[in-house]
N, C-alpha and C. Protein backbone atom coordinates (compact mmCIF):
# COMPACT_ATOMS: atom_id res chain seq x y z
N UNK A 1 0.83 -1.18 0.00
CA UNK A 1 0.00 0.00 0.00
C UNK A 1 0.87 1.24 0.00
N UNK A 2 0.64 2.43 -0.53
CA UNK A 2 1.22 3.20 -0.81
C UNK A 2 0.13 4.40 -0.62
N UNK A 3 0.46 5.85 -0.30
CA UNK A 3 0.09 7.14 -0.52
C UNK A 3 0.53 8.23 -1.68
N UNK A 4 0.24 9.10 -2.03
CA UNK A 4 0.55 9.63 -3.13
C UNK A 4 0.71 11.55 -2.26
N UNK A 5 1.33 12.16 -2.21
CA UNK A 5 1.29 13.44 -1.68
C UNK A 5 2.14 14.45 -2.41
N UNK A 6 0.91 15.51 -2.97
CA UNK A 6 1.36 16.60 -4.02
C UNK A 6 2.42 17.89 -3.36
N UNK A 7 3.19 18.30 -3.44
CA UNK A 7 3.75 19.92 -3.10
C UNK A 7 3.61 20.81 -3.72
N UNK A 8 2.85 20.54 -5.19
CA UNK A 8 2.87 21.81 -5.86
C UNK A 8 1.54 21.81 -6.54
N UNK A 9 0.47 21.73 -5.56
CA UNK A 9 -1.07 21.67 -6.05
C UNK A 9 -1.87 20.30 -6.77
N UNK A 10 -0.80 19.64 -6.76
CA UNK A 10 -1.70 18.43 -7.64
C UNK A 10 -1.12 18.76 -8.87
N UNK A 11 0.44 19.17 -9.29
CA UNK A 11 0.85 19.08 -10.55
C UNK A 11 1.58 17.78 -10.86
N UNK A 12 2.11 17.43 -9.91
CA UNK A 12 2.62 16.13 -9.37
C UNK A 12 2.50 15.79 -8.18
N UNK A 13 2.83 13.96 -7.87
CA UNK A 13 2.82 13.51 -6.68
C UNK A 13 4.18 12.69 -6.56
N UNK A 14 4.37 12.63 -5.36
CA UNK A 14 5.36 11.58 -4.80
C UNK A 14 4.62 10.64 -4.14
N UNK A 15 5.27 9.00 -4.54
CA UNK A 15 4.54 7.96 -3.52
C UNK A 15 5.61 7.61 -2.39
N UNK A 16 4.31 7.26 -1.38
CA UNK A 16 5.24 6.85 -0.13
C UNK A 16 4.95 5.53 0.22
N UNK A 17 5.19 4.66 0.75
CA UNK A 17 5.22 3.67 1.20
C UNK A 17 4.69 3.02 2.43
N UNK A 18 3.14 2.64 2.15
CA UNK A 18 3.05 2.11 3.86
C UNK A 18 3.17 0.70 4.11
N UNK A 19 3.06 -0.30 3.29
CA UNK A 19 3.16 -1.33 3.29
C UNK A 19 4.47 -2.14 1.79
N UNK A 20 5.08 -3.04 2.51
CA UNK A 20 5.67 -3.73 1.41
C UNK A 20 5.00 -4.37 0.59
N UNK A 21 3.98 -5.53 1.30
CA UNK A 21 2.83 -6.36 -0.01
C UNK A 21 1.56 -6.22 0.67
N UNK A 22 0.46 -6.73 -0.41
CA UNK A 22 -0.84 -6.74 0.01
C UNK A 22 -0.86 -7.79 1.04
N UNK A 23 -1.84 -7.95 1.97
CA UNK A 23 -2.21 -8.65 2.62
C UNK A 23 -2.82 -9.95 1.83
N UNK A 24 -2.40 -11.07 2.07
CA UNK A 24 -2.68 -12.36 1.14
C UNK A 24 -3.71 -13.57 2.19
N UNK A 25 -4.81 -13.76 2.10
CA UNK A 25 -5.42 -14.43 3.20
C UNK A 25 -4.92 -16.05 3.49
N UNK A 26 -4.53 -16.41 2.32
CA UNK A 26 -3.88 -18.35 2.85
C UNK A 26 -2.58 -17.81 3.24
N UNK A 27 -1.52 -16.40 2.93
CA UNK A 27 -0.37 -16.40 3.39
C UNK A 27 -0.33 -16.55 4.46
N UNK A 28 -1.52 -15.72 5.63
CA UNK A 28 -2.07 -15.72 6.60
C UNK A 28 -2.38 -16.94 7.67
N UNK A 29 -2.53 -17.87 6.90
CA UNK A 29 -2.84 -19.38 7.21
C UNK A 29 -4.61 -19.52 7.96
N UNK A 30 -4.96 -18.52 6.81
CA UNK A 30 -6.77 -18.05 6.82
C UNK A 30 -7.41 -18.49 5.59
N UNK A 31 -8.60 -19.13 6.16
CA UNK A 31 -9.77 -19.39 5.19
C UNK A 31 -10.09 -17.93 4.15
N UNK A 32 -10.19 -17.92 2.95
CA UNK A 32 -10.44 -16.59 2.17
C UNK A 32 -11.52 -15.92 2.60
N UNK A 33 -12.45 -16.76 3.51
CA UNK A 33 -13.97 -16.14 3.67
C UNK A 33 -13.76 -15.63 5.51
N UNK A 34 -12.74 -15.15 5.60
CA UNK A 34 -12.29 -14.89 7.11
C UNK A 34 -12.70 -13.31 7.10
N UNK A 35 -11.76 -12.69 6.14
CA UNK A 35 -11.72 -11.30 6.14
C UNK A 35 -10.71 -10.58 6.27
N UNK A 36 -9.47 -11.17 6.09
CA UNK A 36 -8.13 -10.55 6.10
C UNK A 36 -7.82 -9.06 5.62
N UNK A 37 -7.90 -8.25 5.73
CA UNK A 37 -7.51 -7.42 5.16
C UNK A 37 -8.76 -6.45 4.25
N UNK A 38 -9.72 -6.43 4.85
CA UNK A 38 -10.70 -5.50 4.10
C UNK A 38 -10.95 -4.47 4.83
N UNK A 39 -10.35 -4.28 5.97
CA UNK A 39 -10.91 -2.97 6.41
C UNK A 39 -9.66 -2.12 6.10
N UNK A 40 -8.86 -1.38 5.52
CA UNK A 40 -8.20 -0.51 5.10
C UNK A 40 -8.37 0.44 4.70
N UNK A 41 -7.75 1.56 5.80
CA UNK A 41 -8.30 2.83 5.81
C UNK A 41 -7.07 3.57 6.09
N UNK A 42 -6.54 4.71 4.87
CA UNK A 42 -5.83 5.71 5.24
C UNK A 42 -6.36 7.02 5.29
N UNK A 43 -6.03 8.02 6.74
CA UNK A 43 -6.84 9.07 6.94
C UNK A 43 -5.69 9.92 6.65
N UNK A 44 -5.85 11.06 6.73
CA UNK A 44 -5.04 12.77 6.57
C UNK A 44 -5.05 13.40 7.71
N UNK A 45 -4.27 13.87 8.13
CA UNK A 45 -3.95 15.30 8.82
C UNK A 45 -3.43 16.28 8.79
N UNK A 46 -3.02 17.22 9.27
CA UNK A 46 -2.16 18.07 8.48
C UNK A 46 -1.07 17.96 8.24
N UNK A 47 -0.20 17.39 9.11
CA UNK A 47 1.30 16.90 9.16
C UNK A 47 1.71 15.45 8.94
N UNK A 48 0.44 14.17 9.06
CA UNK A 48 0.69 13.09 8.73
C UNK A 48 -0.19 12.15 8.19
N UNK A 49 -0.01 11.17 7.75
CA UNK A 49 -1.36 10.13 7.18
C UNK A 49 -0.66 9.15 8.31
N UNK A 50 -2.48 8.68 8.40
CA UNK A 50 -2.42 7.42 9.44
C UNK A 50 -3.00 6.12 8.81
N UNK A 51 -2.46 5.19 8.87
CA UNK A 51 -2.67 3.82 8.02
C UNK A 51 -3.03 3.11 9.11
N UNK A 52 -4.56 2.09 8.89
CA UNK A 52 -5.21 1.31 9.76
C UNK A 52 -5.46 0.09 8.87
N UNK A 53 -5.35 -0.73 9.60
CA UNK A 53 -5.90 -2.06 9.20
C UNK A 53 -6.35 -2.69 9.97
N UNK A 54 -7.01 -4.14 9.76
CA UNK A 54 -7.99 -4.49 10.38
C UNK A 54 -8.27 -6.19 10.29
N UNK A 55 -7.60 -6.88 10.99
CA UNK A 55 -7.96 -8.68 10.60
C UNK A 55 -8.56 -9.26 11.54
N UNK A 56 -9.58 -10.33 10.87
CA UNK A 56 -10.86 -11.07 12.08
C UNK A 56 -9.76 -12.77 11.46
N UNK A 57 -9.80 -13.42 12.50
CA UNK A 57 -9.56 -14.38 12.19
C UNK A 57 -11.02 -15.22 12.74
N UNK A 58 -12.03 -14.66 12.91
CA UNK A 58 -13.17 -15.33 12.91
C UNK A 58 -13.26 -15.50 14.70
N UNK A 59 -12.25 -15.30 15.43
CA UNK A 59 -12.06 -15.08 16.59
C UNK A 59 -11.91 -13.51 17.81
N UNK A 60 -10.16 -12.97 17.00
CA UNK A 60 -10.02 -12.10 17.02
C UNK A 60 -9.93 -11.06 16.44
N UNK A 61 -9.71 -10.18 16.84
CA UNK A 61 -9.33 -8.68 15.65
C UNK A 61 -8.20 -7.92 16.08
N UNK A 62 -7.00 -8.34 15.02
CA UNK A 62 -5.48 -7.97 15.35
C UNK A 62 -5.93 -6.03 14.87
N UNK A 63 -5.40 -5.15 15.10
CA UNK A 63 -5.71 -3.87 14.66
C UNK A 63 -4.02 -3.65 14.23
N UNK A 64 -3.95 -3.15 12.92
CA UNK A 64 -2.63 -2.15 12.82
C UNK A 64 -2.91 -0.92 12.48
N UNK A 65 -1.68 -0.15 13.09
CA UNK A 65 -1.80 0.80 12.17
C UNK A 65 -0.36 1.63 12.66
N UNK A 66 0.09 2.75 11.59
CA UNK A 66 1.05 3.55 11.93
C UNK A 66 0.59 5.16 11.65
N UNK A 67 1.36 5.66 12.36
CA UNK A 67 1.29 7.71 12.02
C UNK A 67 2.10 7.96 11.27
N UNK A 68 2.19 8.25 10.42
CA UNK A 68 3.71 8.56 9.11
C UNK A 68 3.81 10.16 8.98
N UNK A 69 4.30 10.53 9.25
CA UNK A 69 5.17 11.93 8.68
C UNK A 69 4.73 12.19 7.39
N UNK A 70 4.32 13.07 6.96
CA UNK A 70 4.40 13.38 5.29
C UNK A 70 5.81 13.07 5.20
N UNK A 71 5.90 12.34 4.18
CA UNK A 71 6.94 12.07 3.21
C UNK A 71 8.06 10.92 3.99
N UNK A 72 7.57 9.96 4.71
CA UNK A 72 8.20 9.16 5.34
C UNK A 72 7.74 7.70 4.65
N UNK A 73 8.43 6.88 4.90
CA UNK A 73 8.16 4.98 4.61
C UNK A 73 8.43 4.40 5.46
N UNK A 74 7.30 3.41 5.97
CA UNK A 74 7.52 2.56 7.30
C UNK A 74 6.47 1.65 7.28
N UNK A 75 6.49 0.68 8.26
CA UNK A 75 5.82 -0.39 8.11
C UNK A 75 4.81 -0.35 8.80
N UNK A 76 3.48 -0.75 8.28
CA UNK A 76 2.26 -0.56 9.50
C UNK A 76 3.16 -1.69 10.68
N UNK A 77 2.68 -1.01 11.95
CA UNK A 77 2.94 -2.17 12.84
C UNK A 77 1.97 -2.50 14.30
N UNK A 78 1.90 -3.61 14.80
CA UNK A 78 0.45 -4.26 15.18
C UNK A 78 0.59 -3.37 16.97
N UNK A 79 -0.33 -2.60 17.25
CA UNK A 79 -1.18 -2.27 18.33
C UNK A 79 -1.69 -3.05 19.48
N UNK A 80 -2.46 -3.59 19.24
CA UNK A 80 -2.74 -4.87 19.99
C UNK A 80 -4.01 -5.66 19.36
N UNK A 81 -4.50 -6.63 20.61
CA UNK A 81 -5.50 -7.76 19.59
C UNK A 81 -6.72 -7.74 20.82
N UNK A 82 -7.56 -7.34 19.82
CA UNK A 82 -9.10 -7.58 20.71
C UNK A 82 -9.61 -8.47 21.04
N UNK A 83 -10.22 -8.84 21.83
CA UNK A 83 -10.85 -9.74 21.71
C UNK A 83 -12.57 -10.12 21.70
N UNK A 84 -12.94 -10.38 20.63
CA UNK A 84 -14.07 -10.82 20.13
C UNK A 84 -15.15 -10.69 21.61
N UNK A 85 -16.51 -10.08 21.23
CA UNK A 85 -17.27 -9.79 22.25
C UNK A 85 -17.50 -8.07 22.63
N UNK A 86 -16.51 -7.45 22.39
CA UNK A 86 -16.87 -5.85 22.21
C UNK A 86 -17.45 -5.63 21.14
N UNK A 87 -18.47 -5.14 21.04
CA UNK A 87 -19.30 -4.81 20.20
C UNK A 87 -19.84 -3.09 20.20
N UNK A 88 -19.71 -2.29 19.37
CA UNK A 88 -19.88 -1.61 19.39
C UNK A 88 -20.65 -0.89 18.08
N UNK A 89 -21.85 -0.94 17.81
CA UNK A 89 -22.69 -0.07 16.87
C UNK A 89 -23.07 0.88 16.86
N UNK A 90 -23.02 1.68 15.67
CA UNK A 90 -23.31 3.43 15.79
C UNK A 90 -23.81 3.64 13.92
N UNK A 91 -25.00 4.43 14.76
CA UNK A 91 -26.20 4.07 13.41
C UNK A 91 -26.90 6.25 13.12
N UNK A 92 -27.52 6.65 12.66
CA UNK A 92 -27.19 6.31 10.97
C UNK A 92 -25.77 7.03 11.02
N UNK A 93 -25.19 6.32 9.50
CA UNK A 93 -23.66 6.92 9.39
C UNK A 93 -23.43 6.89 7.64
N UNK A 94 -23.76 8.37 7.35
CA UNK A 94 -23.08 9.69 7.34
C UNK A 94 -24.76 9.93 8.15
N UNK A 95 -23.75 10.73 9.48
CA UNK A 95 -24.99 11.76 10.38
C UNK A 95 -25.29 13.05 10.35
N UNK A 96 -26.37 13.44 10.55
CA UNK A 96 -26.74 15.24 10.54
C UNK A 96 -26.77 15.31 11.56
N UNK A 97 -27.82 15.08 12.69
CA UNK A 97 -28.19 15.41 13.60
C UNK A 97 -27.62 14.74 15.08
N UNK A 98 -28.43 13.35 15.13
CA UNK A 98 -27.89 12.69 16.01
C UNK A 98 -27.90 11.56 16.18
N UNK A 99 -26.68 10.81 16.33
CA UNK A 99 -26.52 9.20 16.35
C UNK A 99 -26.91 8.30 17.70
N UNK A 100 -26.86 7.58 16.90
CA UNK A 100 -27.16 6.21 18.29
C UNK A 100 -26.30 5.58 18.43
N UNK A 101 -25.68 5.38 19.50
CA UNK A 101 -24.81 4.46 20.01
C UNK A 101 -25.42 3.07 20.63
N UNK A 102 -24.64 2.15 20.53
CA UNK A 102 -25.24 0.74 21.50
C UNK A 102 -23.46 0.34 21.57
N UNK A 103 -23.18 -0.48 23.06
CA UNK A 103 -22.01 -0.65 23.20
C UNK A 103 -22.27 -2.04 24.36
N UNK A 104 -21.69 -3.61 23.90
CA UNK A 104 -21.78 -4.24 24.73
C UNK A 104 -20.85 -4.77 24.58
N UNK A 105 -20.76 -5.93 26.14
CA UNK A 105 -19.72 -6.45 26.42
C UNK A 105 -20.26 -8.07 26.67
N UNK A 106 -19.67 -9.29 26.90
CA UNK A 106 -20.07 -10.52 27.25
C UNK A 106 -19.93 -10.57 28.64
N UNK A 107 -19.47 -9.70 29.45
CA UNK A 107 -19.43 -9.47 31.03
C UNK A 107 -19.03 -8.06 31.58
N UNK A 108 -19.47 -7.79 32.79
CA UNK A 108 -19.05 -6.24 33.41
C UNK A 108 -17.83 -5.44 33.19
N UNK A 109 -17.86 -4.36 32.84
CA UNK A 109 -16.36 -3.95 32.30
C UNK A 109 -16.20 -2.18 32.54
N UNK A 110 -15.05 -1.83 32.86
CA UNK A 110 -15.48 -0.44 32.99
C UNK A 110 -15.68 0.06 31.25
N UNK A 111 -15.63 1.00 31.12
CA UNK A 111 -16.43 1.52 30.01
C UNK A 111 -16.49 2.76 29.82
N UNK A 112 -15.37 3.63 28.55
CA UNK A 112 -14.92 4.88 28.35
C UNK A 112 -15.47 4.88 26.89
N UNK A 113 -16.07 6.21 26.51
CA UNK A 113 -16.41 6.26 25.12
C UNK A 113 -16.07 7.99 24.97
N UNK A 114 -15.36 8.17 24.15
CA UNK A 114 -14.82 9.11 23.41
C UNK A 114 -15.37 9.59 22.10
N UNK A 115 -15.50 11.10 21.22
CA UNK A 115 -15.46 11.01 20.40
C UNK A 115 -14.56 12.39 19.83
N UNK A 116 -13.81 12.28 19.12
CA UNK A 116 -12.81 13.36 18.85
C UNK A 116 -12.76 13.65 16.92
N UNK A 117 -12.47 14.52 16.48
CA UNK A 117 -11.72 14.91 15.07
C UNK A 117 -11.07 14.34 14.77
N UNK A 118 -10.55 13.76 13.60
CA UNK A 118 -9.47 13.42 13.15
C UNK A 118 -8.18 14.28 13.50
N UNK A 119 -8.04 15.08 13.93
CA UNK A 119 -6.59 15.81 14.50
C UNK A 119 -6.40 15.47 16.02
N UNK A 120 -7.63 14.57 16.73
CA UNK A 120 -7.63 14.33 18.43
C UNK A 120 -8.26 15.45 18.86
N UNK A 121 -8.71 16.20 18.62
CA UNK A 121 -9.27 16.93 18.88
C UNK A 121 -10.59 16.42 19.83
N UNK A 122 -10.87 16.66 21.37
CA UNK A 122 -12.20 15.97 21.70
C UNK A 122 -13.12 16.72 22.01
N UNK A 123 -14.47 16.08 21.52
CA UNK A 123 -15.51 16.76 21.85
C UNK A 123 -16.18 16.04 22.98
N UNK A 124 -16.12 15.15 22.84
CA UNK A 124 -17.13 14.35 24.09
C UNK A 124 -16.53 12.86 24.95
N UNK A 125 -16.19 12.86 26.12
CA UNK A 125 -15.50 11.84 26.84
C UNK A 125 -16.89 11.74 27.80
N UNK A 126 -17.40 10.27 27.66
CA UNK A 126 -17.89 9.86 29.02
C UNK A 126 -17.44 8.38 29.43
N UNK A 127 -17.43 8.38 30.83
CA UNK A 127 -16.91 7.56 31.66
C UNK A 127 -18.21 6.20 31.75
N UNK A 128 -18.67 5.34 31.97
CA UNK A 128 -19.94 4.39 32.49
C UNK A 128 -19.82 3.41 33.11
N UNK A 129 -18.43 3.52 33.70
CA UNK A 129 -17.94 2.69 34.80
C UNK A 129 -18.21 1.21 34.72
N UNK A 130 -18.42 0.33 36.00
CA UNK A 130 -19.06 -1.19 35.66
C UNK A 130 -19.71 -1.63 34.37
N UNK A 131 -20.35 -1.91 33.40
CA UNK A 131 -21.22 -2.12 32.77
C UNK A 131 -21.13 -3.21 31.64
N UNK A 132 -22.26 -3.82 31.06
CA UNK A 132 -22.36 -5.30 30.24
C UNK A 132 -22.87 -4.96 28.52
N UNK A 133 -23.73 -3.39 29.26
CA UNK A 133 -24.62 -3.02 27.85
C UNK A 133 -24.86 -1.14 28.13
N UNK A 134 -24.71 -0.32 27.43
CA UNK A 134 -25.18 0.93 27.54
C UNK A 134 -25.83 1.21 25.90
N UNK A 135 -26.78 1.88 26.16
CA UNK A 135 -27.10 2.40 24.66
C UNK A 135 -27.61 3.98 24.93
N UNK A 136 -27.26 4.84 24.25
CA UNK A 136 -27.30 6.15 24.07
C UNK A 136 -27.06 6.93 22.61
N UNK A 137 -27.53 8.39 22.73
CA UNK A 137 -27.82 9.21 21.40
C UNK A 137 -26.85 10.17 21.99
N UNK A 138 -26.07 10.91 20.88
CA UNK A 138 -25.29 11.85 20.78
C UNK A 138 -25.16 12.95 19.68
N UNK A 139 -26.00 14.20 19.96
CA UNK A 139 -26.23 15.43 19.55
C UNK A 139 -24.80 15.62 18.47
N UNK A 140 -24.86 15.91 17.34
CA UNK A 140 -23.59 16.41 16.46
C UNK A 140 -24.02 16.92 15.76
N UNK A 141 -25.35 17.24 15.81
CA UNK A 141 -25.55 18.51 14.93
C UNK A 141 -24.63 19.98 15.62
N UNK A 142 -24.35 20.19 15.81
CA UNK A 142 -23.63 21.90 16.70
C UNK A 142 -22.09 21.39 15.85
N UNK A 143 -21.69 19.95 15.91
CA UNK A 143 -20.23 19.74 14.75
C UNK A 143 -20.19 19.94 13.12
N UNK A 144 -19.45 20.75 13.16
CA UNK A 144 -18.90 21.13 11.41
C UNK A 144 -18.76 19.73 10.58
N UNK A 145 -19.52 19.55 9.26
CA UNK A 145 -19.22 18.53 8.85
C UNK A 145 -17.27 17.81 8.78
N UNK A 146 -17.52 17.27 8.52
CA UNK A 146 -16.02 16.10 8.44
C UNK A 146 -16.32 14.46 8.85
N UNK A 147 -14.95 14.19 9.01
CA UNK A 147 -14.80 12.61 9.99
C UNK A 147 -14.55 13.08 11.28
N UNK A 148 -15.10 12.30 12.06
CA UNK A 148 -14.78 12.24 13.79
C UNK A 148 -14.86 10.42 13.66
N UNK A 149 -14.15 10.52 14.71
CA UNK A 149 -13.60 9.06 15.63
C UNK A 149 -13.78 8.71 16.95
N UNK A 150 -15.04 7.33 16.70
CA UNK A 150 -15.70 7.10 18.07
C UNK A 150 -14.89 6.40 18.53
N UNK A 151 -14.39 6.66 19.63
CA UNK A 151 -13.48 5.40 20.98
C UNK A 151 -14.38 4.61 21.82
N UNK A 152 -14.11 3.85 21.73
CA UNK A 152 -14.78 2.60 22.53
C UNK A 152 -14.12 2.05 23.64
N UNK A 153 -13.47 2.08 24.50
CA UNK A 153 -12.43 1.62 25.28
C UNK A 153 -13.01 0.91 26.46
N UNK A 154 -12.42 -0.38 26.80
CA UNK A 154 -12.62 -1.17 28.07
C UNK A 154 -11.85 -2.04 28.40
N UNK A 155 -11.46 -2.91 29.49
CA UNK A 155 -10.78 -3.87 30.10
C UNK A 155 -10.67 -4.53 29.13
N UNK A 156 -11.74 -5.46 28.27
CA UNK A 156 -11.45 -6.24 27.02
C UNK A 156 -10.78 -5.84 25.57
N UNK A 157 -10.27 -4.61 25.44
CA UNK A 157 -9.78 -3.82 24.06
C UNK A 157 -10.47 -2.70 24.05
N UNK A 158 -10.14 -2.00 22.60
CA UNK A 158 -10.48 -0.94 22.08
C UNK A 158 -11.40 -1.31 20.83
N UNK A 159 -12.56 -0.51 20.30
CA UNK A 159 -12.69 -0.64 18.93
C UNK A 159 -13.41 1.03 18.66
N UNK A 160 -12.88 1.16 17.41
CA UNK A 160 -12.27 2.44 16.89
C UNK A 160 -13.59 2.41 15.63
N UNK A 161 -14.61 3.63 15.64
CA UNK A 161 -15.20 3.67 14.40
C UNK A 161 -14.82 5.07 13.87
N UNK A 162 -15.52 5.09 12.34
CA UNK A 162 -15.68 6.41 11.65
C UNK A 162 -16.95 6.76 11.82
N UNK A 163 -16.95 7.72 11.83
CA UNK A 163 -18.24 8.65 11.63
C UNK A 163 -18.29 9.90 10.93
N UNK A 164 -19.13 9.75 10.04
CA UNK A 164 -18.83 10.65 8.90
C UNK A 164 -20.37 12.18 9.14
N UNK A 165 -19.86 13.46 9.51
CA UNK A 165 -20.75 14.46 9.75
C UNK A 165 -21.26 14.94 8.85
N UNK A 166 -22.65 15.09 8.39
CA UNK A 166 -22.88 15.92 7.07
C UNK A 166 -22.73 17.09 7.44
């Protein structure tokens, strides 16, 4: 995988390098119908692109990803590994007004949900301490369209969505 980044308006680009090869699912020592490698997502910032990836081995979910420098080459490299049972849905998406959250767990867990800009920027941190299941709505109409990034965080992992603002 590679990026492309212009200096002189989009008259030309330079490529950079985030990955050496594609992700191959039997290289993997994965059934093709697993899901190796389909969630791939490179975002922008002002000073760097961030490369995410995403593998279910039908169990777990390994997460990579790296922060690259404009104009740097490096290897995504692995974060940590979830484990299956965090669940986290967030509905409608691209939002105007206001979304729904639902966030469960297979047992009691503390329970942090975040949602920030793509630059980290945060708008909303709540805490829900103990908990198995919370479901709640969150006002974003008053946010400027873009991407924001829901955090999900608990004792069992992290899982990381997009949310796209009209």
């Amino acid at each position: 995988y590679y990026y492309a980044l212009s200096y002189n308006g989009s008259a030309t680009f330079e490529e950079y390098k985030v990955s050496d090869q594609a992700w191959n699912y039997n290289a993997d020592g994965f059934d093709a119908s697993v899901g190796i490698g389909e969630y791939f997502q490179i975002l922008a910032t002002k000073h760097n692109v961030i490369a995410f990836y995403g593998a279910f081995d039908g169990e777990d979910v390994e997460i990579y990803y790296n922060i690259l420098p404009f104009g740097e080459e490096t290897d995504i490299e692995t974060v940590g590994t979830l484990k299956s049972g965090l669940s986290v849905k967030s509905y409608p998406n691209p939002v105007t007004d206001n979304v729904n959250i639902t966030i469960s767990t297979p047992e009691r867990t503390d329970c942090t949900f975040k949602l920030t800009d793509i630059s980290g920027k945060e708008y909303l941190c709540r805490n829900f301490g103990q908990t198995k299941s919370v479901s709640f709505q969150t006002d974003m109409s008053v946010l400027t369209p873009g991407i924001y990034i829901l955090s999900v965080e608990t004792s069992k992992g992290r899982v990381i969505k997009k949310i796209v603002k009209k």
